[in-house]
Protein backbone atom coordinates (compact mmCIF):
# COMPACT_ATOMS: atom_id res chain seq x y z
CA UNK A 1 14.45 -11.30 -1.56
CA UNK A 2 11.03 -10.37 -2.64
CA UNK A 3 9.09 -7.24 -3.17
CA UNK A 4 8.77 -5.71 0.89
CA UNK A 5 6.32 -2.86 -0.71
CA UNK A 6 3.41 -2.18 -2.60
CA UNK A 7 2.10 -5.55 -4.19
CA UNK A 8 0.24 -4.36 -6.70
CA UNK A 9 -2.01 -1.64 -8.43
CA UNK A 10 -4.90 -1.37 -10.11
CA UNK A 11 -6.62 1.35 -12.13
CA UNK A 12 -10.77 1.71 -11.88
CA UNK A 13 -10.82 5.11 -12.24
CA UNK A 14 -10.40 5.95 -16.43
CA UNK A 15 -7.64 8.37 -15.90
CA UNK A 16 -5.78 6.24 -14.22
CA UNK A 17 -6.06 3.36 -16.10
CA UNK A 18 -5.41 5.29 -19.00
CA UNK A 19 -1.99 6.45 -17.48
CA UNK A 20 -1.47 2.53 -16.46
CA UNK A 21 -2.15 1.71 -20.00
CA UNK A 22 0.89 4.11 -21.53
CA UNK A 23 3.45 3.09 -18.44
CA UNK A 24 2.63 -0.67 -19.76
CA UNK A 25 3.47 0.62 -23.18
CA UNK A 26 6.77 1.79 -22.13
CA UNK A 27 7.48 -1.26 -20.15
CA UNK A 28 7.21 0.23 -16.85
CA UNK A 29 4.75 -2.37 -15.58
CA UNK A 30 3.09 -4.94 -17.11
CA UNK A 31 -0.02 -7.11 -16.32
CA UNK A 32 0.23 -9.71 -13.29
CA UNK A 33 -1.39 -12.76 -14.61
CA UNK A 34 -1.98 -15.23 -11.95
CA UNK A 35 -4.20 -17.77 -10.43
CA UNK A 36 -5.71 -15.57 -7.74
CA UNK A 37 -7.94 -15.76 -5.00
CA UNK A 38 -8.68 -16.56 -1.55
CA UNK A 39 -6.89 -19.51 0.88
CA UNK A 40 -8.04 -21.08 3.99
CA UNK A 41 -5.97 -21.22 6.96
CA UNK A 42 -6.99 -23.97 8.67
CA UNK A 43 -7.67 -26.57 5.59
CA UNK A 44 -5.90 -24.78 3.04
CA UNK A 45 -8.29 -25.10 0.26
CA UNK A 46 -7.87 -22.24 -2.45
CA UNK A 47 -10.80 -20.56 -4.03
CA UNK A 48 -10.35 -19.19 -7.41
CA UNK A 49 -11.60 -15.58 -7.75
CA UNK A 50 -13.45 -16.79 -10.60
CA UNK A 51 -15.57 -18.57 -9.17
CA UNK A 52 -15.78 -16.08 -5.88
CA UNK A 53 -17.17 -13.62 -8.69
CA UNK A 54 -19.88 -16.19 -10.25
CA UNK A 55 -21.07 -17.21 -6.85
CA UNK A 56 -21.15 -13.62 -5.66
CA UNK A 57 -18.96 -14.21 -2.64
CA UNK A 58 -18.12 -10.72 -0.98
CA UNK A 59 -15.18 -9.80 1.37
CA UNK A 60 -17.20 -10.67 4.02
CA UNK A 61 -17.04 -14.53 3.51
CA UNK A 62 -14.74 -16.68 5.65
CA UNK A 63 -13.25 -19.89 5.24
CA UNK A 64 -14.32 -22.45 7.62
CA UNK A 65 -12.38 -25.18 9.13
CA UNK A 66 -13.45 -27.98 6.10
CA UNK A 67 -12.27 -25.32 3.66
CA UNK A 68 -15.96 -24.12 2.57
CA UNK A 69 -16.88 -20.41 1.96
CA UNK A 70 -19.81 -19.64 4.25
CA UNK A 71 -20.71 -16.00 5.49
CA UNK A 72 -19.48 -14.56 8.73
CA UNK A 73 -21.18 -15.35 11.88
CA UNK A 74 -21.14 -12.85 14.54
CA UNK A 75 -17.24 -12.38 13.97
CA UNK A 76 -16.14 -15.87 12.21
CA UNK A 77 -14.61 -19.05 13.56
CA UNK A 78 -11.96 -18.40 15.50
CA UNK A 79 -8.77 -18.83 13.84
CA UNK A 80 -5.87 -19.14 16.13
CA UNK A 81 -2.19 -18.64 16.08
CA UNK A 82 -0.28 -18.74 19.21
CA UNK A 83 -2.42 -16.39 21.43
CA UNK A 84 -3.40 -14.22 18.60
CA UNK A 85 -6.96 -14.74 17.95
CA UNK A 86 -8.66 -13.37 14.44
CA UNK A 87 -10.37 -9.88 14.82
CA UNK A 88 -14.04 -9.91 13.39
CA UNK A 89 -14.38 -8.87 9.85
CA UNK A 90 -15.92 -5.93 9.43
CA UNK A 91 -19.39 -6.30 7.62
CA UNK A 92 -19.09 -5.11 3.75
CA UNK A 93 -21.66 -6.35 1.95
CA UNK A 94 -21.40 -4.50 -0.86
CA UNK A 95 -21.23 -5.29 -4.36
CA UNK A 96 -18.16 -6.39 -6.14
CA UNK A 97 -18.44 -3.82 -9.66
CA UNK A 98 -18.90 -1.26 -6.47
CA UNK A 99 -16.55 -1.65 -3.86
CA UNK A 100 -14.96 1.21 -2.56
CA UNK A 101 -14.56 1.46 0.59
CA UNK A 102 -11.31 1.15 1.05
CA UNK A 103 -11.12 1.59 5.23
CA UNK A 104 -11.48 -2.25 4.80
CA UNK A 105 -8.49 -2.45 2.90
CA UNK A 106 -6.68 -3.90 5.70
CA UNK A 107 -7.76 -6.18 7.70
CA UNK A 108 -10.97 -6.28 5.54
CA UNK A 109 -10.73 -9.81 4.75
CA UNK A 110 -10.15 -8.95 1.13
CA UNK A 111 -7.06 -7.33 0.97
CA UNK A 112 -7.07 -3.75 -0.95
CA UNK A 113 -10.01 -5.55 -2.94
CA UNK A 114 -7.67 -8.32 -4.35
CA UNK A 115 -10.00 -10.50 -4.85
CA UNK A 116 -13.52 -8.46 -5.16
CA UNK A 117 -12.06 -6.18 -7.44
CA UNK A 118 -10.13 -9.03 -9.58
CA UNK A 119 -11.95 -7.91 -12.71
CA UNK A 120 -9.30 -4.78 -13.38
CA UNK A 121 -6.06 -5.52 -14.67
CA UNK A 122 -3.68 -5.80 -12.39
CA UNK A 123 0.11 -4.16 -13.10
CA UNK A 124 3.42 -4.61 -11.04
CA UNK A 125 6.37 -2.59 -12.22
CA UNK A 126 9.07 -3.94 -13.79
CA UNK A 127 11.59 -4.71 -12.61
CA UNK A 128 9.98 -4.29 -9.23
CA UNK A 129 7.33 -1.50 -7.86
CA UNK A 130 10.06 0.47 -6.54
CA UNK A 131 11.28 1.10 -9.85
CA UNK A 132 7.59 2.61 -10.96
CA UNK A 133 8.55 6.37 -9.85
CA UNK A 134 12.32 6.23 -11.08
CA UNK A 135 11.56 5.03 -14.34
CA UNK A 136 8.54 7.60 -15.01
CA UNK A 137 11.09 10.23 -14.10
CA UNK A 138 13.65 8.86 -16.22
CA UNK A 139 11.37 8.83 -19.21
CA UNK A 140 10.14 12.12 -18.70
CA UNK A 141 13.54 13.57 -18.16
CA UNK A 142 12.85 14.95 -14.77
CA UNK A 143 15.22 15.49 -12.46
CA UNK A 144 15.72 13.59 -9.47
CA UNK A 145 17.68 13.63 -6.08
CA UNK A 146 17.73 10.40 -4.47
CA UNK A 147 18.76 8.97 -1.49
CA UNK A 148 17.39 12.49 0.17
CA UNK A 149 15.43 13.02 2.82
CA UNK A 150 13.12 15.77 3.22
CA UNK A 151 13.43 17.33 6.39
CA UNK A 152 11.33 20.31 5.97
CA UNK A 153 10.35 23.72 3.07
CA UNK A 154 9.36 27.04 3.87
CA UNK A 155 7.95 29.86 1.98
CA UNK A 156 10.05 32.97 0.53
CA UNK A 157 8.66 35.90 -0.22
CA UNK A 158 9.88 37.95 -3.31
CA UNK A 159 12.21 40.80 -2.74
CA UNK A 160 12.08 42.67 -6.16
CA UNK A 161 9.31 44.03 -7.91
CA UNK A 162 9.16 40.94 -10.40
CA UNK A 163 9.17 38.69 -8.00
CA UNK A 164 11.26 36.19 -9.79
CA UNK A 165 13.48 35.82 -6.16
CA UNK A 166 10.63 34.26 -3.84
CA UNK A 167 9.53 30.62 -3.55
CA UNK A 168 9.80 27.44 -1.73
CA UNK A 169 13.27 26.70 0.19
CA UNK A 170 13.60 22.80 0.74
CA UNK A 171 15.57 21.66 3.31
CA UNK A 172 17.08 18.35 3.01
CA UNK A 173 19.46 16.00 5.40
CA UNK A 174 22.98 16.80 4.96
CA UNK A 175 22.09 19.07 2.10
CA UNK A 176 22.44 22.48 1.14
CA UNK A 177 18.72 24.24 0.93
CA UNK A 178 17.33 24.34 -2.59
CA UNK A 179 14.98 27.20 -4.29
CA UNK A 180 11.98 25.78 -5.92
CA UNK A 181 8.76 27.91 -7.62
CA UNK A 182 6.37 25.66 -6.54
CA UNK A 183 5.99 22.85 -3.70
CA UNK A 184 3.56 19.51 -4.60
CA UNK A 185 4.05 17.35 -0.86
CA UNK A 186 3.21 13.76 -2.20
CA UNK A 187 4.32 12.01 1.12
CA UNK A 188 2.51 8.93 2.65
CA UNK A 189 3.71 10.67 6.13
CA UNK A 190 0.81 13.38 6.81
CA UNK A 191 3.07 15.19 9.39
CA UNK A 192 5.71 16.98 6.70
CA UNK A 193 2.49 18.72 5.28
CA UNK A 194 1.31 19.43 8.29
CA UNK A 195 4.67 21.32 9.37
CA UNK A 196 4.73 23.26 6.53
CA UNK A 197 0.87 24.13 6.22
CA UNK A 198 1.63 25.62 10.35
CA UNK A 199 4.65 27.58 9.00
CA UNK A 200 2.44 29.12 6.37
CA UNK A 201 -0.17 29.92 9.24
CA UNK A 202 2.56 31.32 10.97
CA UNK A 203 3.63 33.79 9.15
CA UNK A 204 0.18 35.01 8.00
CA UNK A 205 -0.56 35.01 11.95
CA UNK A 206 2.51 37.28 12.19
CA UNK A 207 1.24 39.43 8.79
CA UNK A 208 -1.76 39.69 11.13
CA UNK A 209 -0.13 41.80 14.07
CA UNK A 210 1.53 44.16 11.50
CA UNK A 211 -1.65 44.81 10.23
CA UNK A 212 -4.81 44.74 12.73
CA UNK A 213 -7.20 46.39 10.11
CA UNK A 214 -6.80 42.90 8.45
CA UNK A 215 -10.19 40.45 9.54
CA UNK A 216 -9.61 38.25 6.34
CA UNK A 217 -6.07 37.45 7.27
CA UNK A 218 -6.69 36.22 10.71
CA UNK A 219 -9.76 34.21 8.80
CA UNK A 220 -6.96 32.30 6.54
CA UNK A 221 -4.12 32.27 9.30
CA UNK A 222 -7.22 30.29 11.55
CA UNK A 223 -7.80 28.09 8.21
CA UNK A 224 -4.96 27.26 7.97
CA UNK A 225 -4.27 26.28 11.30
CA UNK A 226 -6.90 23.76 11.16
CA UNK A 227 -5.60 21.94 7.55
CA UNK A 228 -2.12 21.63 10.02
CA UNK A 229 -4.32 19.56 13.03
CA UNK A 230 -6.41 17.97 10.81
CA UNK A 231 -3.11 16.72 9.07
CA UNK A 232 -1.36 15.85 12.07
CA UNK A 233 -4.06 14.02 13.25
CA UNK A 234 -4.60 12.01 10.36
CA UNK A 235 -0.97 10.89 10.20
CA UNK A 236 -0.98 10.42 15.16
CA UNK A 237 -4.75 9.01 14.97
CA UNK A 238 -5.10 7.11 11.73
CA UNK A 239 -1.83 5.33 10.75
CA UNK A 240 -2.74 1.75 10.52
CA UNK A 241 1.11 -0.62 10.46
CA UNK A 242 1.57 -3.80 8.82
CA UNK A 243 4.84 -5.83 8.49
CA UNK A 244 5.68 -7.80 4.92
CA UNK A 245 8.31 -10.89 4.64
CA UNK A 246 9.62 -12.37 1.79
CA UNK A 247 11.10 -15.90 2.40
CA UNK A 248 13.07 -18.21 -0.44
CA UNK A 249 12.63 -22.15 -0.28
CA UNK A 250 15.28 -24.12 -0.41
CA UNK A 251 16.07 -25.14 -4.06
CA UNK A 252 14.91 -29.19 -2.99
CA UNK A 253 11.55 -27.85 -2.14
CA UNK A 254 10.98 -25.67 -4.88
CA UNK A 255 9.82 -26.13 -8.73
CA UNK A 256 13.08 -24.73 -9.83
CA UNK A 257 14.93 -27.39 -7.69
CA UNK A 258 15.69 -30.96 -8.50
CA UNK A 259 13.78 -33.30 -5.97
CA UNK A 260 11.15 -35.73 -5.68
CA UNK A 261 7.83 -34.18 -6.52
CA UNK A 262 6.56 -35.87 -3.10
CA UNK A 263 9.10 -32.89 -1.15
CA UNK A 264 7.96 -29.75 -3.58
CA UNK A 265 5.88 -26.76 -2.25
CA UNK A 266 3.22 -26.79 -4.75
CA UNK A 267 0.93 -24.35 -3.73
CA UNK A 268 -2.30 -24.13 -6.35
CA UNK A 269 -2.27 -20.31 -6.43
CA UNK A 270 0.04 -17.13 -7.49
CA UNK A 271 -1.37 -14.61 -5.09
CA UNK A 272 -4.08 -15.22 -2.23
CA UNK A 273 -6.16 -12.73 0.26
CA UNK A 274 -6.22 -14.89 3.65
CA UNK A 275 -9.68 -14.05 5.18
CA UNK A 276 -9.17 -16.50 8.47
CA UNK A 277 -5.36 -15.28 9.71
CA UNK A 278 -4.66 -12.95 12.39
CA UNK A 279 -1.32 -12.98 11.46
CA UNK A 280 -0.96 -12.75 7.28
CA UNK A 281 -3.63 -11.38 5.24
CA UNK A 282 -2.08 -11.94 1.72
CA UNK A 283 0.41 -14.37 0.32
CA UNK A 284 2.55 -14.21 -3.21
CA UNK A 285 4.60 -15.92 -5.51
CA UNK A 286 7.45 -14.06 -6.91
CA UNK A 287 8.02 -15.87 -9.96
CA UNK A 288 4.35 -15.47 -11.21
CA UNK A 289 4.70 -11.63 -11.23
CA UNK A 290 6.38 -10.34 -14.90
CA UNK A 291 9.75 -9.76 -15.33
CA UNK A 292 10.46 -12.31 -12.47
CA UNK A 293 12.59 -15.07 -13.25
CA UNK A 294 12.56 -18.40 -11.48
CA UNK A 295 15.23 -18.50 -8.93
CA UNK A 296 17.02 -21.58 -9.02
CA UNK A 297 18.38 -20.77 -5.54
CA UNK A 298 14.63 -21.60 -4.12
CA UNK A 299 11.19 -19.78 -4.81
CA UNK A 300 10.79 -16.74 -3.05
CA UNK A 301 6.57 -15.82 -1.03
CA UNK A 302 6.07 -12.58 -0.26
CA UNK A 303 3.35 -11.99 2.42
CA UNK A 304 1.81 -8.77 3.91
CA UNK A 305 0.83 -8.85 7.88
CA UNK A 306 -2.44 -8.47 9.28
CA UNK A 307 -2.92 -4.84 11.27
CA UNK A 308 -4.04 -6.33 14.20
CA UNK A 309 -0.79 -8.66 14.21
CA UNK A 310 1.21 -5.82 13.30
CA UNK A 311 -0.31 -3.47 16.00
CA UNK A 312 -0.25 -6.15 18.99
CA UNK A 313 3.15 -6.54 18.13
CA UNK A 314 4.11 -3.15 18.71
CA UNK A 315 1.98 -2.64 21.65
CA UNK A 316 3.74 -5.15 23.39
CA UNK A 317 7.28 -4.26 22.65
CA UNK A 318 8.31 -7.65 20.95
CA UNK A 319 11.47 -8.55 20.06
CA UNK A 320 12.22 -8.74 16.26
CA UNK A 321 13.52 -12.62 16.25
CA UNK A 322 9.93 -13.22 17.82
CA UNK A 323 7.93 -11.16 15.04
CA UNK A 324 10.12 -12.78 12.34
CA UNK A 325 9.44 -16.39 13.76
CA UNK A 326 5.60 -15.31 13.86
CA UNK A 327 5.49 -14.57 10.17
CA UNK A 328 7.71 -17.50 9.65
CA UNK A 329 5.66 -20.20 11.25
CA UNK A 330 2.04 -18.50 9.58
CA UNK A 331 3.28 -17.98 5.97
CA UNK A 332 5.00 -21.86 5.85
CA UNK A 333 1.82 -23.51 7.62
CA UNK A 334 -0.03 -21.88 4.55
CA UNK A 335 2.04 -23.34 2.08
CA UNK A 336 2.28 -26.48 3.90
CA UNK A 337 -1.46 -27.14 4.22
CA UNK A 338 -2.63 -25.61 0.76
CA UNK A 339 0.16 -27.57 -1.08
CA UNK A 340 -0.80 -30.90 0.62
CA UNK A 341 -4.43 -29.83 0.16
CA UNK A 342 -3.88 -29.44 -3.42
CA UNK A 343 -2.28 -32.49 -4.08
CA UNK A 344 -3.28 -36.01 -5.52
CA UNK A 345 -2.21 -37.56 -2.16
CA UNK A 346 -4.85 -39.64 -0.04
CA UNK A 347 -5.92 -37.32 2.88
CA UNK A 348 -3.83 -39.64 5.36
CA UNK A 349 -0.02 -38.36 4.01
CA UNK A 350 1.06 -35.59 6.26
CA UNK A 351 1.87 -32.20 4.66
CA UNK A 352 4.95 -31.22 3.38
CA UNK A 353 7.06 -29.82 6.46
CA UNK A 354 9.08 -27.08 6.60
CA UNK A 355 11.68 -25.72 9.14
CA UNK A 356 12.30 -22.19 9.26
CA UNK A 357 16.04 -22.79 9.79
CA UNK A 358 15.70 -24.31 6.17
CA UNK A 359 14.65 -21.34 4.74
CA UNK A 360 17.51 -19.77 2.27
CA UNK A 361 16.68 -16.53 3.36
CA UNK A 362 14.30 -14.13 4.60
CA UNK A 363 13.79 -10.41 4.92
CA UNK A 364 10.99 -8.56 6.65
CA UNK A 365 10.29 -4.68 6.72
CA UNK A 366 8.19 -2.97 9.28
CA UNK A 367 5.73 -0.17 8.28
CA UNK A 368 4.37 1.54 10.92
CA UNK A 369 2.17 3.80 8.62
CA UNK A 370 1.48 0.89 6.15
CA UNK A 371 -2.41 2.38 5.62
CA UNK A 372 -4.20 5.04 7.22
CA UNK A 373 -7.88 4.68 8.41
CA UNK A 374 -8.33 8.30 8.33
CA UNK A 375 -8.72 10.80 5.96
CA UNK A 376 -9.13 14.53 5.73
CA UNK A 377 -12.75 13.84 4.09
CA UNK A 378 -12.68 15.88 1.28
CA UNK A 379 -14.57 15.49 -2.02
CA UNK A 380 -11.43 16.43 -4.02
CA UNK A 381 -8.13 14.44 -4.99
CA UNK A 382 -5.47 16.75 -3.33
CA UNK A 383 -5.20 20.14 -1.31
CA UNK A 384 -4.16 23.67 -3.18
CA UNK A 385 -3.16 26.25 -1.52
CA UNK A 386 -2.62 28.42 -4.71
CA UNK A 387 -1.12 31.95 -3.18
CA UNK A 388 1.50 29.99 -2.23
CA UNK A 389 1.91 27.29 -4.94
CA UNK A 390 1.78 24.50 -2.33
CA UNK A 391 -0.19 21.11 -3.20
CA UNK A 392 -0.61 17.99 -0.81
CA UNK A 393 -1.19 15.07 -2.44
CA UNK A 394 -1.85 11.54 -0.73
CA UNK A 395 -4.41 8.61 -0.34
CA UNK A 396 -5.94 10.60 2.61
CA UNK A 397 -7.12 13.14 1.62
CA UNK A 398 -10.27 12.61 0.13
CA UNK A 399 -13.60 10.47 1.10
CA UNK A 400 -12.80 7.08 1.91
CA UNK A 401 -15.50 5.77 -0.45
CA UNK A 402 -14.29 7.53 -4.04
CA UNK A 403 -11.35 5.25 -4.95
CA UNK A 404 -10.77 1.43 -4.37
CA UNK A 405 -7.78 0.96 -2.48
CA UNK A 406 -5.36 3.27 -1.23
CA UNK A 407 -2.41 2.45 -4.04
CA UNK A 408 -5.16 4.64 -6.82
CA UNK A 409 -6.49 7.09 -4.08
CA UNK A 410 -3.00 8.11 -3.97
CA UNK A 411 -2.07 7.87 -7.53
CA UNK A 412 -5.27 9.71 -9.00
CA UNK A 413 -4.48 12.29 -5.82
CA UNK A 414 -1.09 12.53 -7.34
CA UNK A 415 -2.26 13.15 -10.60
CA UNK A 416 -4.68 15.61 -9.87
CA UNK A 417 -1.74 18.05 -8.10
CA UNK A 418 0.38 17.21 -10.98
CA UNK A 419 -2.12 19.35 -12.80
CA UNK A 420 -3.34 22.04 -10.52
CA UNK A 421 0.21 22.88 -10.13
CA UNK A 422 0.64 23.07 -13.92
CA UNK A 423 -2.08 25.97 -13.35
CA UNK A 424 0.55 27.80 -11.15
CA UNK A 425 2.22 29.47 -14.10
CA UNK A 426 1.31 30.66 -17.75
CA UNK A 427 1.85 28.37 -20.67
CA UNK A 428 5.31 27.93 -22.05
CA UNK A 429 5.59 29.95 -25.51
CA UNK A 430 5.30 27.50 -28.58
CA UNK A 431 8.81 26.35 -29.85
């Protein structure tokens, strides 16, 4: 159940917004309109973002343990789950109509600018987000192989004088090879540019022993070389995982079930940025997002992991009944305390209690390159490489302080080869 992806995007950039604009025309996504905000772990008081905004709260304010926003302290409180202790927010004092530094995106205490950046629109697609891509395609009659996996693409040269024969040969798992006349790489996985960028190197290195009268060759082939390390690097050095779990209440602890009010979940919020976990750093309700009806099998929370959960995790080699029972325990004790929080109740009634093994069901994906904390620095969207019609598209390629979050640095990167590539080849004759 539940969306295990992207949560959400937003569009701050004008191009991109205007593009989110005509999607939500064509009811490809359509505005998330929620109560939104930030929860406490320990108390499980909710803060509007609202009234975050008005009070000019930044995403480096922490809960503390009576459920009041203070600033940070030398790293925080120290919020505790099993022997995972919170990492210290990194300081971003910066304003909230200028946020973008998106290396805070995870583990930032904010996360991707949910709350501080609350003043955009926000768009989910519809169905779900993984139907965004399809459903653009579809509408635009492109083509589409699915269910492929690119394995790898390199360069043909022309054999005849027009030179209508040459291009890119893809190579895809158990797949023939296809011929394409131009090659846009918009991967979240750095490495499969890299590869191809060092077979383009290659071959001019190889162009440079047939020809040693040739200094600018050996420049490029050198170039070139680089854009493949710098690329690798980005993808061995700066992939940042996370982990997301969807879990569905059972139906007698649910607002589409039939119970006693004093046994229903009632969380006070749609979507929340956790500041004070080590182990979940945003929570969701299904059912709040468009084109999401209410389940009467049980309401279904999405949640997205901390890094540092995610990371320790790996590091230590744990066992996947472990991880889930983590993410379990976390995203329930959040309901728990900011339903009872919430509620009309004296503060003596315990919380609302609920077993995992009550859970209908519950799915969790692992993403090992969920962000990257690296980029290649540049101060434009996406790389060309026009001789040979190659562009590399992705959230890391440009200067980690142009877009927001890393859903529009990839989108407006996107966007940007979409056109350069367009520049490729001459106009198509009027019809």
């Amino acid at each position: 159940p539940g969306n295990l992806g992207m949560q959400f995007i937003r569009g701050k950039d004008p191009k991109l917004a205007g593009v989110l604009q005509m999607l939500e025309s064509s009811n490809i996504v359509q505005s998330w309109k929620g109560k939104f905000g930030m929860l406490g772990t320990q108390s499980g008081h909710f803060l509007p973002s609202e009234i975050i905004g008005a009070s000019g709260v930044r995403s480096n304010t922490m809960m503390r343990n009576d459920g009041v926003f203070e600033k940070e302290e030398s790293g925080g409180p120290d919020m505790t789950f099993g022997t995972m202790n919170a990492a210290s927010h990194k300081d971003t004092e910066t304003s909230s109509n200028n946020n973008n530094d998106r290396s805070t995106a995870s583990d930032g205490g904010d996360f991707c600018g949910f709350v501080s950046q609350d003043t955009m629109p926000t768009y989910v697609g519809i169905p779900t987000m993984a139907d965004i891509c399809p459903n653009i395609c579809q509408l635009s009659n492109i083509q589409v192989q699915h269910d492929c996996q690119v394995e790898g693409a390199e360069i043909v040269k022309p054999t005849n004088e027009n030179g209508d024969d040459g291009g890119w040969k893809v190579y895809c798992h158990n797949a023939e090879p296809q011929m394409f006349d131009a090659l846009v790489l918009a991967t979240h996985d750095a490495s499969l540019a890299s590869s191809i960028v060092e077979s383009i190197a290659t071959q001019e290195e190889q162009a440079t022993m047939q020809d040693t009268g040739s200094s600018s060759t050996v420049s490029i082939s050198q170039r070139l070389f680089m854009l493949a390390n710098d690329l690798q690097s980005v993808r061995t050095k700066g992939k940042v995982p996370v982990y997301t779990i969807s879990v569905q209440l059972p139906p007698s602890m649910s607002l589409t079930g039939e119970s006693e009010s004093s046994s229903i979940l009632q969380p006070p919020f749609d979507a929340a940025s956790v500041p004070g976990s080590s182990v979940l750093q945003f929570v969701s309700r299904n059912s709040s997002k468009p084109g999401i009806q209410d389940n009467e099998q049980g309401e279904i929370w999405t949640a997205v992991s901390t890094s540092q959960f995610a990371q320790s995790v790996l590091d230590n080699d744990t066992d996947y009944e472990t991880i889930q029972t983590y993410l379990v325990q976390e995203l329930l004790q959040l309901l728990s305390l900011s339903s009872h929080a919430a509620s009309k109740k004296s503060t003596s009634s315990p919380p609302v209690v609920l077993q995992p093994d009550q859970l209908v069901n519950v799915s969790i994906k692992r993403w090992r390159a969920g962000f990257n904390n690296q980029s290649l620095n540049l101060l434009e969207d996406c790389v060309t490489l026009a001789p040979w019609r190659l562009c590399i598209a992705g959230e890391y390629i440009r200067k980690f302080d142009t877009h927001p979050t890393p859903f529009e640095a990839a989108a407006i990167s996107g966007l940007d080869a979409g056109e350069r590539v367009s520049s490729f080849f001459p106009p198509l004759p009027p019809q």
